[in-house]
N, C-alpha and C. Protein backbone atom coordinates (compact mmCIF):
# COMPACT_ATOMS: atom_id res chain seq x y z
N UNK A 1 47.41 166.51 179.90
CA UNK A 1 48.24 165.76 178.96
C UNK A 1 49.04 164.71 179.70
N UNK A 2 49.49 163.33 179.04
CA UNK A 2 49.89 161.94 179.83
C UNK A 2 50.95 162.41 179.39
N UNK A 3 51.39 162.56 180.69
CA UNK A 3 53.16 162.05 180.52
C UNK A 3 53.63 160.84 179.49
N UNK A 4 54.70 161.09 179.07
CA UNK A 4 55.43 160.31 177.90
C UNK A 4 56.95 159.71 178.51
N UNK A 5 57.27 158.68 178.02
CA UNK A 5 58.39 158.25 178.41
C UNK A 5 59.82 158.63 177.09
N UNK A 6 60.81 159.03 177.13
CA UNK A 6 61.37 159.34 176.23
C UNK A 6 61.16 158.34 175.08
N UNK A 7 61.87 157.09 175.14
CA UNK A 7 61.14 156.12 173.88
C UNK A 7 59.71 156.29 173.42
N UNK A 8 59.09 156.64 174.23
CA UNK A 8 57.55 156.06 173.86
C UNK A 8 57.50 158.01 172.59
N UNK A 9 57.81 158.76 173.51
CA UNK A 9 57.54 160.26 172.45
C UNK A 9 58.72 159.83 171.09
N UNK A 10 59.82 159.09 171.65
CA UNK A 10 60.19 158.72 170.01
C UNK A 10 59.57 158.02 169.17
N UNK A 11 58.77 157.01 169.57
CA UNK A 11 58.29 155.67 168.88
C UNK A 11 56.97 156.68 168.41
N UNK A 12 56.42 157.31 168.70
CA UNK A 12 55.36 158.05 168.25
C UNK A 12 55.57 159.60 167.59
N UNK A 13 56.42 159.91 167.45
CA UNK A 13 57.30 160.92 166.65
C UNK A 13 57.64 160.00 165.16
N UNK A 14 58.30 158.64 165.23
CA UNK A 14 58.36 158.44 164.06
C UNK A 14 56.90 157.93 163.38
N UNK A 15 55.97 157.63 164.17
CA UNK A 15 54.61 157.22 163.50
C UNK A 15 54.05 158.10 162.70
N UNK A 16 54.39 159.74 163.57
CA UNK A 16 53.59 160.66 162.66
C UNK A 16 54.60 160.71 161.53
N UNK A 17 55.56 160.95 161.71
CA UNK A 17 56.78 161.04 160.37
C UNK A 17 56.50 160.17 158.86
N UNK A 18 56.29 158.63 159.72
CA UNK A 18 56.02 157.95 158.79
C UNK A 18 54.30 158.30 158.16
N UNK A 19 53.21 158.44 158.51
CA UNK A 19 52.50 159.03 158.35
C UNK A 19 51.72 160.32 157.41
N UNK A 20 52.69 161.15 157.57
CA UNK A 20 52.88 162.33 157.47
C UNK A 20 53.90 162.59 155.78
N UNK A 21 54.29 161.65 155.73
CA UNK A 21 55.43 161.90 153.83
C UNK A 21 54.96 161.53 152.89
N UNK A 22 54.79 162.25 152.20
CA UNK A 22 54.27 162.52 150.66
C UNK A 22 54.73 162.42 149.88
N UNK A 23 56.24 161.62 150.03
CA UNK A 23 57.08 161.31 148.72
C UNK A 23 58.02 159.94 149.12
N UNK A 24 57.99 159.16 148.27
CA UNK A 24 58.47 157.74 148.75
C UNK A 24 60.21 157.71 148.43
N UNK A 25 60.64 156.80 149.57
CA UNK A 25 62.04 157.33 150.22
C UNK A 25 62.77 155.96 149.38
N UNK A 26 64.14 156.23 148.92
CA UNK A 26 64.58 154.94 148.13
C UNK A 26 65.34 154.12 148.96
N UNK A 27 65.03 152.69 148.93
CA UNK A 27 65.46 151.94 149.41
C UNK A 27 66.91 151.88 150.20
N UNK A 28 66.54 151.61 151.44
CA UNK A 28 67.65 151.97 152.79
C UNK A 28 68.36 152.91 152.99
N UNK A 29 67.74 154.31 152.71
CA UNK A 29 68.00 155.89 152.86
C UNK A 29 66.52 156.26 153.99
N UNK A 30 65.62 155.12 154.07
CA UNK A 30 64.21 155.57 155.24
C UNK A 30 65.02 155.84 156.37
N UNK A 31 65.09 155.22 157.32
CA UNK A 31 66.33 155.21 158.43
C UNK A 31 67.07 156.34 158.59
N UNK A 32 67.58 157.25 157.24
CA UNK A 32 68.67 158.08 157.82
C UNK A 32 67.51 159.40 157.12
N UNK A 33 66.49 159.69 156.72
CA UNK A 33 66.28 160.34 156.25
C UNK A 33 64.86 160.94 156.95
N UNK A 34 64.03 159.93 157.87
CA UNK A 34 63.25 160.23 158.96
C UNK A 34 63.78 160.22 160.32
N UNK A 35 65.16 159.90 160.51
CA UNK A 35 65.68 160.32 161.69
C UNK A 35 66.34 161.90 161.82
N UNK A 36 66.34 162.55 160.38
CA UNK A 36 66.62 163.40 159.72
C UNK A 36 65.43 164.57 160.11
N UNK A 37 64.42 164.33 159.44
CA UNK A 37 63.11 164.88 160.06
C UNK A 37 62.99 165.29 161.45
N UNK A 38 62.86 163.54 162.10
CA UNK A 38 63.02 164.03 163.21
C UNK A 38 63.74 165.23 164.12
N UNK A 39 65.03 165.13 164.06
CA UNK A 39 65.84 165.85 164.95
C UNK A 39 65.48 167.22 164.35
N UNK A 40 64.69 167.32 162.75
CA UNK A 40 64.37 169.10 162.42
C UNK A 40 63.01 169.74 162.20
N UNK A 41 62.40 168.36 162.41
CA UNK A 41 60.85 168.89 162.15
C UNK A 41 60.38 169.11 160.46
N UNK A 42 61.23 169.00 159.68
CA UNK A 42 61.39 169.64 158.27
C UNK A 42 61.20 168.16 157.56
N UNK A 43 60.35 168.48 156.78
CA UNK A 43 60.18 167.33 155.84
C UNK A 43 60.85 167.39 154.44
N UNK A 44 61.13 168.47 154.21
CA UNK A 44 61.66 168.94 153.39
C UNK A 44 63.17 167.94 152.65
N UNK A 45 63.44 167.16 154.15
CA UNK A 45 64.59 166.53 153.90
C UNK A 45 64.47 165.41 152.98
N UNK A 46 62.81 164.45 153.28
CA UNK A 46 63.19 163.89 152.20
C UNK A 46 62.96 164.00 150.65
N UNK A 47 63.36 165.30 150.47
CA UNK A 47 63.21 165.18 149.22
C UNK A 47 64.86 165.82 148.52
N UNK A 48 65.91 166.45 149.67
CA UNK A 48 67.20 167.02 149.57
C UNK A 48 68.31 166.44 149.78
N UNK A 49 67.49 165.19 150.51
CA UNK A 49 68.95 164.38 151.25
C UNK A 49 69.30 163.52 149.53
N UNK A 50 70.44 163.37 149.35
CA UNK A 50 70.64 162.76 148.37
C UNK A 50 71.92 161.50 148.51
N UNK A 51 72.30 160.92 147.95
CA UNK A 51 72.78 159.76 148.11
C UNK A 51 73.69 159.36 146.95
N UNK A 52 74.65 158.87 147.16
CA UNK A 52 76.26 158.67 146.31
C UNK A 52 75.29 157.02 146.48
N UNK A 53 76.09 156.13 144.88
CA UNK A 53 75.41 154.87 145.09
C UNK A 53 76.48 153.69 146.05
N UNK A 54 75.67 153.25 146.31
CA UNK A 54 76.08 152.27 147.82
C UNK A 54 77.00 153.22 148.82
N UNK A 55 76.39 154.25 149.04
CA UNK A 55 76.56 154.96 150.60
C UNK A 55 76.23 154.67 152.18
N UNK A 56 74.88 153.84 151.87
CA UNK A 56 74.92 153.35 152.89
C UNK A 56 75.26 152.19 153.53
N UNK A 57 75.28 151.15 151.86
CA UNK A 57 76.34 150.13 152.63
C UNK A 57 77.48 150.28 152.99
N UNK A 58 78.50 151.92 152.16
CA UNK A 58 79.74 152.08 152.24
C UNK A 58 80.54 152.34 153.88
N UNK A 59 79.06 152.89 154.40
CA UNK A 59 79.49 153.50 155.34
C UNK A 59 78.81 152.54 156.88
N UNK A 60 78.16 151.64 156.37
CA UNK A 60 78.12 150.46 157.76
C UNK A 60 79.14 149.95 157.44
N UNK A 61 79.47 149.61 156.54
CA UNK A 61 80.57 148.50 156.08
C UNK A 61 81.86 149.53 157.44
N UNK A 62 81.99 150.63 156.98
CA UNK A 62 82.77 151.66 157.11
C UNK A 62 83.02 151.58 158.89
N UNK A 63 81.69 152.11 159.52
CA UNK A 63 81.12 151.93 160.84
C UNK A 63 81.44 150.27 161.59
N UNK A 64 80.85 149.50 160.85
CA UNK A 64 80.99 148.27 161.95
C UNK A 64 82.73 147.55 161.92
N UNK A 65 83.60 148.30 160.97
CA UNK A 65 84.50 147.70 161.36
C UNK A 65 85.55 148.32 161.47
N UNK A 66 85.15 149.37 162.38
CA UNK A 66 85.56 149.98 163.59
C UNK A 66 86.17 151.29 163.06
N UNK A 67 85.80 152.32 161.71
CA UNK A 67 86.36 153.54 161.64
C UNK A 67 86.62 155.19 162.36
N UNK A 68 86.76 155.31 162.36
CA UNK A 68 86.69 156.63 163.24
C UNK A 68 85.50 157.76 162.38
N UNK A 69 85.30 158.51 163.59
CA UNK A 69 84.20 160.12 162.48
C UNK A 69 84.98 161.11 163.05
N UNK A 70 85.42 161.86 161.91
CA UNK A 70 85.59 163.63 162.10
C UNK A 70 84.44 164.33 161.47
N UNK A 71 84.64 164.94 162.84
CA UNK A 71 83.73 166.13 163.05
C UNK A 71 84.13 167.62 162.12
N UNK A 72 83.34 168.54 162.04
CA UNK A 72 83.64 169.79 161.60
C UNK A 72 83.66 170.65 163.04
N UNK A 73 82.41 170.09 164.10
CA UNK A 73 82.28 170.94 165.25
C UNK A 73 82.16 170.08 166.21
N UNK A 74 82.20 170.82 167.76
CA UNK A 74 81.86 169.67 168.13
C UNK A 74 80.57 169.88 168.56
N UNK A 75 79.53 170.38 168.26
CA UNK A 75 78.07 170.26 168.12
C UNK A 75 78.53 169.08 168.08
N UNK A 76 78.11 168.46 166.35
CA UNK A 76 78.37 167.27 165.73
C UNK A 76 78.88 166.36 166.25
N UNK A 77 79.89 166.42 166.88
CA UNK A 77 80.50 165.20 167.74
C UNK A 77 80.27 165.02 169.14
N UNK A 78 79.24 166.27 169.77
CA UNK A 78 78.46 166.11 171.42
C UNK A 78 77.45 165.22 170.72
N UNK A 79 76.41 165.43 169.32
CA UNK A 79 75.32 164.39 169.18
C UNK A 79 75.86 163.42 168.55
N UNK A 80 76.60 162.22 168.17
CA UNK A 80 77.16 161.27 167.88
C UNK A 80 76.84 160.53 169.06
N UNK A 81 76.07 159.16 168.75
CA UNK A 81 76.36 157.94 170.33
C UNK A 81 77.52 157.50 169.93
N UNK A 82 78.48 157.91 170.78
CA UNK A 82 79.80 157.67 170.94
C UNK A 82 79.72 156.22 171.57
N UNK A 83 79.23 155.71 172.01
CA UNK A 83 79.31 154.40 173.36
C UNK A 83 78.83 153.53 172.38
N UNK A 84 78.12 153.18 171.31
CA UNK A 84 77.58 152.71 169.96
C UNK A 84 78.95 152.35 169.41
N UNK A 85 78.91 153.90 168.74
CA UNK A 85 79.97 153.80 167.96
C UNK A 85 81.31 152.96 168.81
N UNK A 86 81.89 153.19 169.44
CA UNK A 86 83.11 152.64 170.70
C UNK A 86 82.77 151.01 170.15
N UNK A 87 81.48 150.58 170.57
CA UNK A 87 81.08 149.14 170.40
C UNK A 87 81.89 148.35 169.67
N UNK A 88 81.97 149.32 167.81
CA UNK A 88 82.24 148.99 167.01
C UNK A 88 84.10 149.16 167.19
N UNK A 89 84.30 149.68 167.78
CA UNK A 89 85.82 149.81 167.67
C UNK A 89 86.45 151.54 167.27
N UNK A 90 85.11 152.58 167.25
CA UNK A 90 85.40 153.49 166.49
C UNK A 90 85.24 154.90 167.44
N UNK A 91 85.84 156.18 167.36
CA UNK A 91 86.26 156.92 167.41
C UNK A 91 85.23 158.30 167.33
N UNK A 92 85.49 159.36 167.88
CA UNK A 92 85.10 160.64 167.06
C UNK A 92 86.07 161.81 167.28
N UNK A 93 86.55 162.62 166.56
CA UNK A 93 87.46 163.46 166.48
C UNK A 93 86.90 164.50 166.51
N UNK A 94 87.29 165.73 167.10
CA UNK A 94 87.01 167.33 166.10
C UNK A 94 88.04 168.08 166.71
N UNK A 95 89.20 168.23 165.45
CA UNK A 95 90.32 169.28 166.02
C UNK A 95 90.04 170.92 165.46
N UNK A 96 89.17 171.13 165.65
CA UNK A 96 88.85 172.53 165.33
C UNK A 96 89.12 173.36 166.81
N UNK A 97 89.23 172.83 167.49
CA UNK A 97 89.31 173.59 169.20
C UNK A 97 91.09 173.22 169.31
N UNK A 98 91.39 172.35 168.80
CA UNK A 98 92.79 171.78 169.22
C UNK A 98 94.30 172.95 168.81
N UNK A 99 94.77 173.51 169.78
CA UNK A 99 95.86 174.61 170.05
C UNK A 99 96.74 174.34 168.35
N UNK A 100 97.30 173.76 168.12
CA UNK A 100 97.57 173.73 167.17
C UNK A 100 97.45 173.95 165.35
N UNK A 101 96.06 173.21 165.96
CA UNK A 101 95.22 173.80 164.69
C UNK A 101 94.72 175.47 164.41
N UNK A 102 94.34 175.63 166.29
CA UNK A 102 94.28 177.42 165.81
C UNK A 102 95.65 178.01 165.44
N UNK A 103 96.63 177.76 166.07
CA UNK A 103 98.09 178.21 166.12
C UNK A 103 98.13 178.70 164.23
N UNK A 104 98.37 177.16 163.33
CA UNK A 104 98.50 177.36 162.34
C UNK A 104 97.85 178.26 161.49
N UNK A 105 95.92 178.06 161.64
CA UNK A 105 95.15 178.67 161.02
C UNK A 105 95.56 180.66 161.16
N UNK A 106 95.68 180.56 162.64
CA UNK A 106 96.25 182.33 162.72
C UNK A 106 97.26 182.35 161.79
N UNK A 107 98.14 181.70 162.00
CA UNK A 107 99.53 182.41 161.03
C UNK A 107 99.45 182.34 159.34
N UNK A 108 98.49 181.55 159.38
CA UNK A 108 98.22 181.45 157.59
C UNK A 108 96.98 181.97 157.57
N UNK A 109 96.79 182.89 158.23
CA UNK A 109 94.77 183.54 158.00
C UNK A 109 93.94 182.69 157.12
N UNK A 110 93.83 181.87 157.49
CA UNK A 110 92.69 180.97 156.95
C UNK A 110 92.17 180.23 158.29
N UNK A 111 90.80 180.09 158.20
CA UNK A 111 89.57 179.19 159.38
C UNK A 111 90.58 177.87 159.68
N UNK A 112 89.94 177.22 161.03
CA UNK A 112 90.50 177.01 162.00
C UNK A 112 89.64 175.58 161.25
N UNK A 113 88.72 175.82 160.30
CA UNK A 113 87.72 174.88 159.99
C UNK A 113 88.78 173.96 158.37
N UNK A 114 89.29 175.08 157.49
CA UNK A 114 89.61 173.89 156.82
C UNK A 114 91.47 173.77 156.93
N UNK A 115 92.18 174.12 158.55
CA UNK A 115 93.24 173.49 158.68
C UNK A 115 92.90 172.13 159.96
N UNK A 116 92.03 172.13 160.29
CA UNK A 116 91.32 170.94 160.89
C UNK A 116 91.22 169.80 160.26
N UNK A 117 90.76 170.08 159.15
CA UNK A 117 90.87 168.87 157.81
C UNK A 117 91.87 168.59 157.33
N UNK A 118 92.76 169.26 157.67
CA UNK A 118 94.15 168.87 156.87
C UNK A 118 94.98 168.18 157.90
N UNK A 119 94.48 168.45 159.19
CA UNK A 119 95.40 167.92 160.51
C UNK A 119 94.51 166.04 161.06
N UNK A 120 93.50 166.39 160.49
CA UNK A 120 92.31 165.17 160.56
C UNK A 120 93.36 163.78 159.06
N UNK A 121 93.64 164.34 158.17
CA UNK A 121 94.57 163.32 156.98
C UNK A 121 95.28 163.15 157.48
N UNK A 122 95.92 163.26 158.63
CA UNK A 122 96.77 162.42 159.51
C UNK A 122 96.71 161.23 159.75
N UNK A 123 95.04 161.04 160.29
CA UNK A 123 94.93 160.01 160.83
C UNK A 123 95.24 158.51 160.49
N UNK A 124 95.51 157.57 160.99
CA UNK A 124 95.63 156.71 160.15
C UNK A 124 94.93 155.37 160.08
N UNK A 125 93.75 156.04 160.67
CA UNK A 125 92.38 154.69 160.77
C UNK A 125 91.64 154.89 159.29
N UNK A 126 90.94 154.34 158.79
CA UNK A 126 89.69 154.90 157.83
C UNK A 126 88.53 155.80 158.58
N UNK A 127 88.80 156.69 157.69
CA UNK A 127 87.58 157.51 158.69
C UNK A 127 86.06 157.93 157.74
N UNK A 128 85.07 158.37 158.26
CA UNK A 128 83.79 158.93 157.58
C UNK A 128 84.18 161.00 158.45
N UNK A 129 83.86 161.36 157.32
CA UNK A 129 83.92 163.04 157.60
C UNK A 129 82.83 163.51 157.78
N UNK A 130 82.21 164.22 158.57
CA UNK A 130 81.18 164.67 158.97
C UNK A 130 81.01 166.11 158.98
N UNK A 131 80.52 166.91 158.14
CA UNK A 131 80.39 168.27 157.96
C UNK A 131 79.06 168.82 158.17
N UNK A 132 78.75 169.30 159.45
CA UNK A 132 77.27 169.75 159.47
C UNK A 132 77.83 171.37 159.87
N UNK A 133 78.89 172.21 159.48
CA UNK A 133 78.96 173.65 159.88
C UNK A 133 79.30 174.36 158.63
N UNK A 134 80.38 174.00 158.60
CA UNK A 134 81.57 175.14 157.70
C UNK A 134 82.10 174.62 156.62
N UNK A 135 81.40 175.41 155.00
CA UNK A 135 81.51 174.62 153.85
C UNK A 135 83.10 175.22 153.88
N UNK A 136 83.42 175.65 154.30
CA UNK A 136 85.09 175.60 154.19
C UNK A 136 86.32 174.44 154.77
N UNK A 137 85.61 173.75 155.27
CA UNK A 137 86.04 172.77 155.94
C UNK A 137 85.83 171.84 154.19
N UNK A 138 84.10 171.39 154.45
CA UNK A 138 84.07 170.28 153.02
C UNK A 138 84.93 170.71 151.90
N UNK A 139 85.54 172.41 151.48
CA UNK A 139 86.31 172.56 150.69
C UNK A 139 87.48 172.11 151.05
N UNK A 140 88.31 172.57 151.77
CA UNK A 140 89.16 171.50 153.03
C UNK A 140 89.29 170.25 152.36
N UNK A 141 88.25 169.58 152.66
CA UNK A 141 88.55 167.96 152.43
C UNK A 141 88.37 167.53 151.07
N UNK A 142 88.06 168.07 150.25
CA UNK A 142 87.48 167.88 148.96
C UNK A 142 89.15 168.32 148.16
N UNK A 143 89.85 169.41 148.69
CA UNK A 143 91.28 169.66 148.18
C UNK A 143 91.81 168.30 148.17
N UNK A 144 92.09 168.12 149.80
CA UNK A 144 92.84 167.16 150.46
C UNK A 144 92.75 165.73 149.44
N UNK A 145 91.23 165.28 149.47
CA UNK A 145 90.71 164.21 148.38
C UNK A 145 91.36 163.81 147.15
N UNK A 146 91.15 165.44 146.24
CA UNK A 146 92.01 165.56 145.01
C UNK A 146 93.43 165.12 144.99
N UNK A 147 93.96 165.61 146.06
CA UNK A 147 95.72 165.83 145.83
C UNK A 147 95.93 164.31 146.42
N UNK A 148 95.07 163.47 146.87
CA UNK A 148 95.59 162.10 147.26
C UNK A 148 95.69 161.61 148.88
N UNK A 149 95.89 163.16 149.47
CA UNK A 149 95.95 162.91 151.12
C UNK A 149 94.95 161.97 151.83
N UNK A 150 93.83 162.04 151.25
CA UNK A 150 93.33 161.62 152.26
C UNK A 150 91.73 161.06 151.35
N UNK A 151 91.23 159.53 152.09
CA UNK A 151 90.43 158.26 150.67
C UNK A 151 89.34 158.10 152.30
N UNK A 152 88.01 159.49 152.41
CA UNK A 152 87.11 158.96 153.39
C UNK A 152 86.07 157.89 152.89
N UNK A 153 85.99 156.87 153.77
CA UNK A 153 85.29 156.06 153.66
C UNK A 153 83.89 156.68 153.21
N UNK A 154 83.05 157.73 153.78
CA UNK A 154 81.94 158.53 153.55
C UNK A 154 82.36 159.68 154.05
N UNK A 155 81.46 161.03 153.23
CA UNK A 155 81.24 162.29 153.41
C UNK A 155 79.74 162.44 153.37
N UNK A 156 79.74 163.13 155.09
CA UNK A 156 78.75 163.54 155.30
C UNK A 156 78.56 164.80 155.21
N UNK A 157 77.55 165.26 153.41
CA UNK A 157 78.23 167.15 153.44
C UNK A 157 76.79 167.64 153.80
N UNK A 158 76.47 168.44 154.94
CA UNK A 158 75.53 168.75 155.06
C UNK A 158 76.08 170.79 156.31
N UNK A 159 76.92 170.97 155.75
CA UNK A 159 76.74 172.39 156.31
C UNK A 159 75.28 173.31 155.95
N UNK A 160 75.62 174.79 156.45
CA UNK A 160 74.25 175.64 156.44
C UNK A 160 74.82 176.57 156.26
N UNK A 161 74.09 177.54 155.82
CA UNK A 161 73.94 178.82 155.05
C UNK A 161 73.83 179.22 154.27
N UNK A 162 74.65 180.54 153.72
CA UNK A 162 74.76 181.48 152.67
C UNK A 162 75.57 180.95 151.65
N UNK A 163 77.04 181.44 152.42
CA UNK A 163 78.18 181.53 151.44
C UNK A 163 79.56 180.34 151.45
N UNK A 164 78.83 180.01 150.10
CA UNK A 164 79.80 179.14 149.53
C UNK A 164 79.36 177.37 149.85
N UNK A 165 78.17 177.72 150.40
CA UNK A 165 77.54 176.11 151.21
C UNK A 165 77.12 175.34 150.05
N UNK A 166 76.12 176.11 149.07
CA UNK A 166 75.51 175.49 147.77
C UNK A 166 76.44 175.11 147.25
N UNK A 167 77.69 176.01 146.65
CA UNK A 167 78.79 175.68 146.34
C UNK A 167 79.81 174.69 146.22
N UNK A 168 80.01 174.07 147.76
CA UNK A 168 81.09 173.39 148.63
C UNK A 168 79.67 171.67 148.57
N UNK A 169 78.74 171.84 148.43
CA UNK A 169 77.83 170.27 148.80
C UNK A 169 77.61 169.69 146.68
N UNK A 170 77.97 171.04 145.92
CA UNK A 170 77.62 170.65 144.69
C UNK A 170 79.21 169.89 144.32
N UNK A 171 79.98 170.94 144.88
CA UNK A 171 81.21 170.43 144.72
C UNK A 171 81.66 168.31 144.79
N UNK A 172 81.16 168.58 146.29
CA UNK A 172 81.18 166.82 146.79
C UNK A 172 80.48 166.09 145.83
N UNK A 173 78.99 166.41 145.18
CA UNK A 173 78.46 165.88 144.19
C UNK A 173 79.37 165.41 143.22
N UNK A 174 79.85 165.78 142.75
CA UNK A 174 80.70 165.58 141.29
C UNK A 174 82.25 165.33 141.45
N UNK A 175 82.78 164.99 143.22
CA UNK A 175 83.66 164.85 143.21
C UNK A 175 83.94 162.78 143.22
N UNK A 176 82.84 162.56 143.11
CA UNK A 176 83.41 160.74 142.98
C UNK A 176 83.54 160.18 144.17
N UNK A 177 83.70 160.60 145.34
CA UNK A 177 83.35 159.71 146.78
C UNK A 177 82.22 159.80 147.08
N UNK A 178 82.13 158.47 147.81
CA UNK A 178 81.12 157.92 148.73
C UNK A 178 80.23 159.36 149.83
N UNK A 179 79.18 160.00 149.36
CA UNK A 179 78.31 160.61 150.03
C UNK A 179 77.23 160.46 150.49
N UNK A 180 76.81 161.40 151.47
CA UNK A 180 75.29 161.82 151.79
C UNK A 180 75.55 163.38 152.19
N UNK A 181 74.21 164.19 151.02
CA UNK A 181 74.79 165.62 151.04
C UNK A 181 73.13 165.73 151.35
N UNK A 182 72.74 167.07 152.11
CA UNK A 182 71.56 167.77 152.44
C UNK A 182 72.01 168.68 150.86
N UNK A 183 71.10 168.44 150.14
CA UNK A 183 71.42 169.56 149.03
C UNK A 183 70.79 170.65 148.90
N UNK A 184 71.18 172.40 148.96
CA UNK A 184 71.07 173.55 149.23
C UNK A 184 71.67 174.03 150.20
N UNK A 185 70.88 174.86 150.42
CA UNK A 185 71.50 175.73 152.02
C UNK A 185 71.09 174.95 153.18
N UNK A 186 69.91 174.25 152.98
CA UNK A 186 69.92 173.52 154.84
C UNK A 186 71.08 172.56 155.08
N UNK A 187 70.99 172.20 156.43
CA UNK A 187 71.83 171.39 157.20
C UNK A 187 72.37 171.77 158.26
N UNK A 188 73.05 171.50 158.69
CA UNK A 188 73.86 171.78 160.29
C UNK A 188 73.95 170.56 160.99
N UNK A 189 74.86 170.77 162.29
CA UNK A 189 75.57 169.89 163.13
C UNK A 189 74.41 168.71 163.34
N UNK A 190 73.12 168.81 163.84
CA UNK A 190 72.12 168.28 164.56
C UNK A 190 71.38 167.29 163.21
N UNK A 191 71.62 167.98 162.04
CA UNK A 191 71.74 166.64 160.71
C UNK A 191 72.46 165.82 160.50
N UNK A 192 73.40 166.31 160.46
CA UNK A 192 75.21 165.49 160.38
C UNK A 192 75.21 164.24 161.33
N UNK A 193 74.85 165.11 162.14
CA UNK A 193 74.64 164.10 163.52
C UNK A 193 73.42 162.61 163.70
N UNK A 194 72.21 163.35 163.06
CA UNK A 194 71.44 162.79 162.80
C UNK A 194 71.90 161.53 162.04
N UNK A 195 71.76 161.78 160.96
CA UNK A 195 72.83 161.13 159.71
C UNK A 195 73.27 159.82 160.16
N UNK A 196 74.36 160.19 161.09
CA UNK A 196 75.46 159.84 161.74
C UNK A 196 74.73 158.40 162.99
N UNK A 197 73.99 158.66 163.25
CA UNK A 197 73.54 158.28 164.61
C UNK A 197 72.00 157.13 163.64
N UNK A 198 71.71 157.51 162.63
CA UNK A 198 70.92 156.40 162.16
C UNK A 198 71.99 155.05 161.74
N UNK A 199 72.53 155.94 160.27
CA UNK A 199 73.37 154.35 160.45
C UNK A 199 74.20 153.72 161.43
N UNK A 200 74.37 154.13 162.66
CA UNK A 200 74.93 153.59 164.20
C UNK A 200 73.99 152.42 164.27
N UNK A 201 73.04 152.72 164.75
CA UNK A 201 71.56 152.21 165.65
C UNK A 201 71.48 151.25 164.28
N UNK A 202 71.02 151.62 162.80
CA UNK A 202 70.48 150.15 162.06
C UNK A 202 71.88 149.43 162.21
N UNK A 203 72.69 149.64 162.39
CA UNK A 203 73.59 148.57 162.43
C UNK A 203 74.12 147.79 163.79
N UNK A 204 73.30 148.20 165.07
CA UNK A 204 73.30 147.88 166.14
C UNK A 204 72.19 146.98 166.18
N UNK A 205 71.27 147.20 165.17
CA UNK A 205 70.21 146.06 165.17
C UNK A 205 70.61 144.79 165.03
């Protein structure tokens, strides 16, 4: 077998991708939805990834002039091109590790995931939210949303699992901001990320 150069196994990873789909992708969701594939092997995505209208202009618009991303983990924010993003003027956060945030979350027994979100409405850049873990977090921000705290440029709801995930991504559906939700139980950090890292690159074009 010939050795491959990293670009060259990407540039031929998306050939089969493109190749390979059996259901036609809506206009300027291709980009975030076979880079999607990619990073899972699952084709499945394009038919789950779903789309708030003008999301993806909301969120270059969002990106190129210079917003910050919170993270849920920092999976999610180790795969972010941070040096991209920087280009633009922008940021990545994840206070889920940050002393404070556990401090609080212990004394009020609640996850470390949705007092992170509440310490993230601080900020005072425009930001895009990025949820590829803990639908308690997107509940988190979806409170925060309601009560006024906090107007994200985009929500990226794509946590995983069991409990409360279907729940917490139907929720964002019907809550009136700017999304991109993996709808069901798939998703995780390495989507989010995904996600995250297409509209970077088309807008580096």
């Amino acid at each position: 077998m010939q050795e491959m150069k990293p670009m060259e196994i990407e540039r031929k990873s998306f050939e089969i991708i493109a190749s390979e789909l059996t259901v036609p992708l809506a206009a300027g969701t291709e980009d975030i939805v076979k880079r999607v594939i990619h990073a899972t092997a699952d084709f499945d995505y394009a038919e789950n990834l779903v789309f708030s209208e003008n999301a993806v202009k909301c969120a270059r618009d969002a990106i190129s002039g210079g917003c910050d991303i919170v993270t849920d983990t920092e999976m999610a924010k180790s795969g972010i091109n941070k040096k991209i993003l920087a280009s633009f003027g922008g940021n990545v956060h994840c206070f889920v590790g940050n002393e404070t945030v556990a401090r609080e979350a212990e004394r009020r027994g609640v996850t470390r995931s949705k007092v992170a979100m509440e310490h993230a409405a601080g900020l005072e850049k425009p930001c895009i939210f990025v949820i590829g873990n803990a639908p308690t977090a997107l509940m988190s921000l979806l409170d925060l949303a309601e009560a006024g705290k906090v107007s994200p440029a985009l929500v990226v709801g794509a946590p995983v699992g069991f409990v409360h995930v279907v729940e917490s991504k139907e929720r964002l559906l019907a809550s009136g901001l700017p999304y991109i939700v993996a709808r069901g139980r798939k998703g995780g950090s390495n989507v989010a990320a995904a996600i995250v890292n297409a509209l970077v690159y088309a807008i580096r074009r």
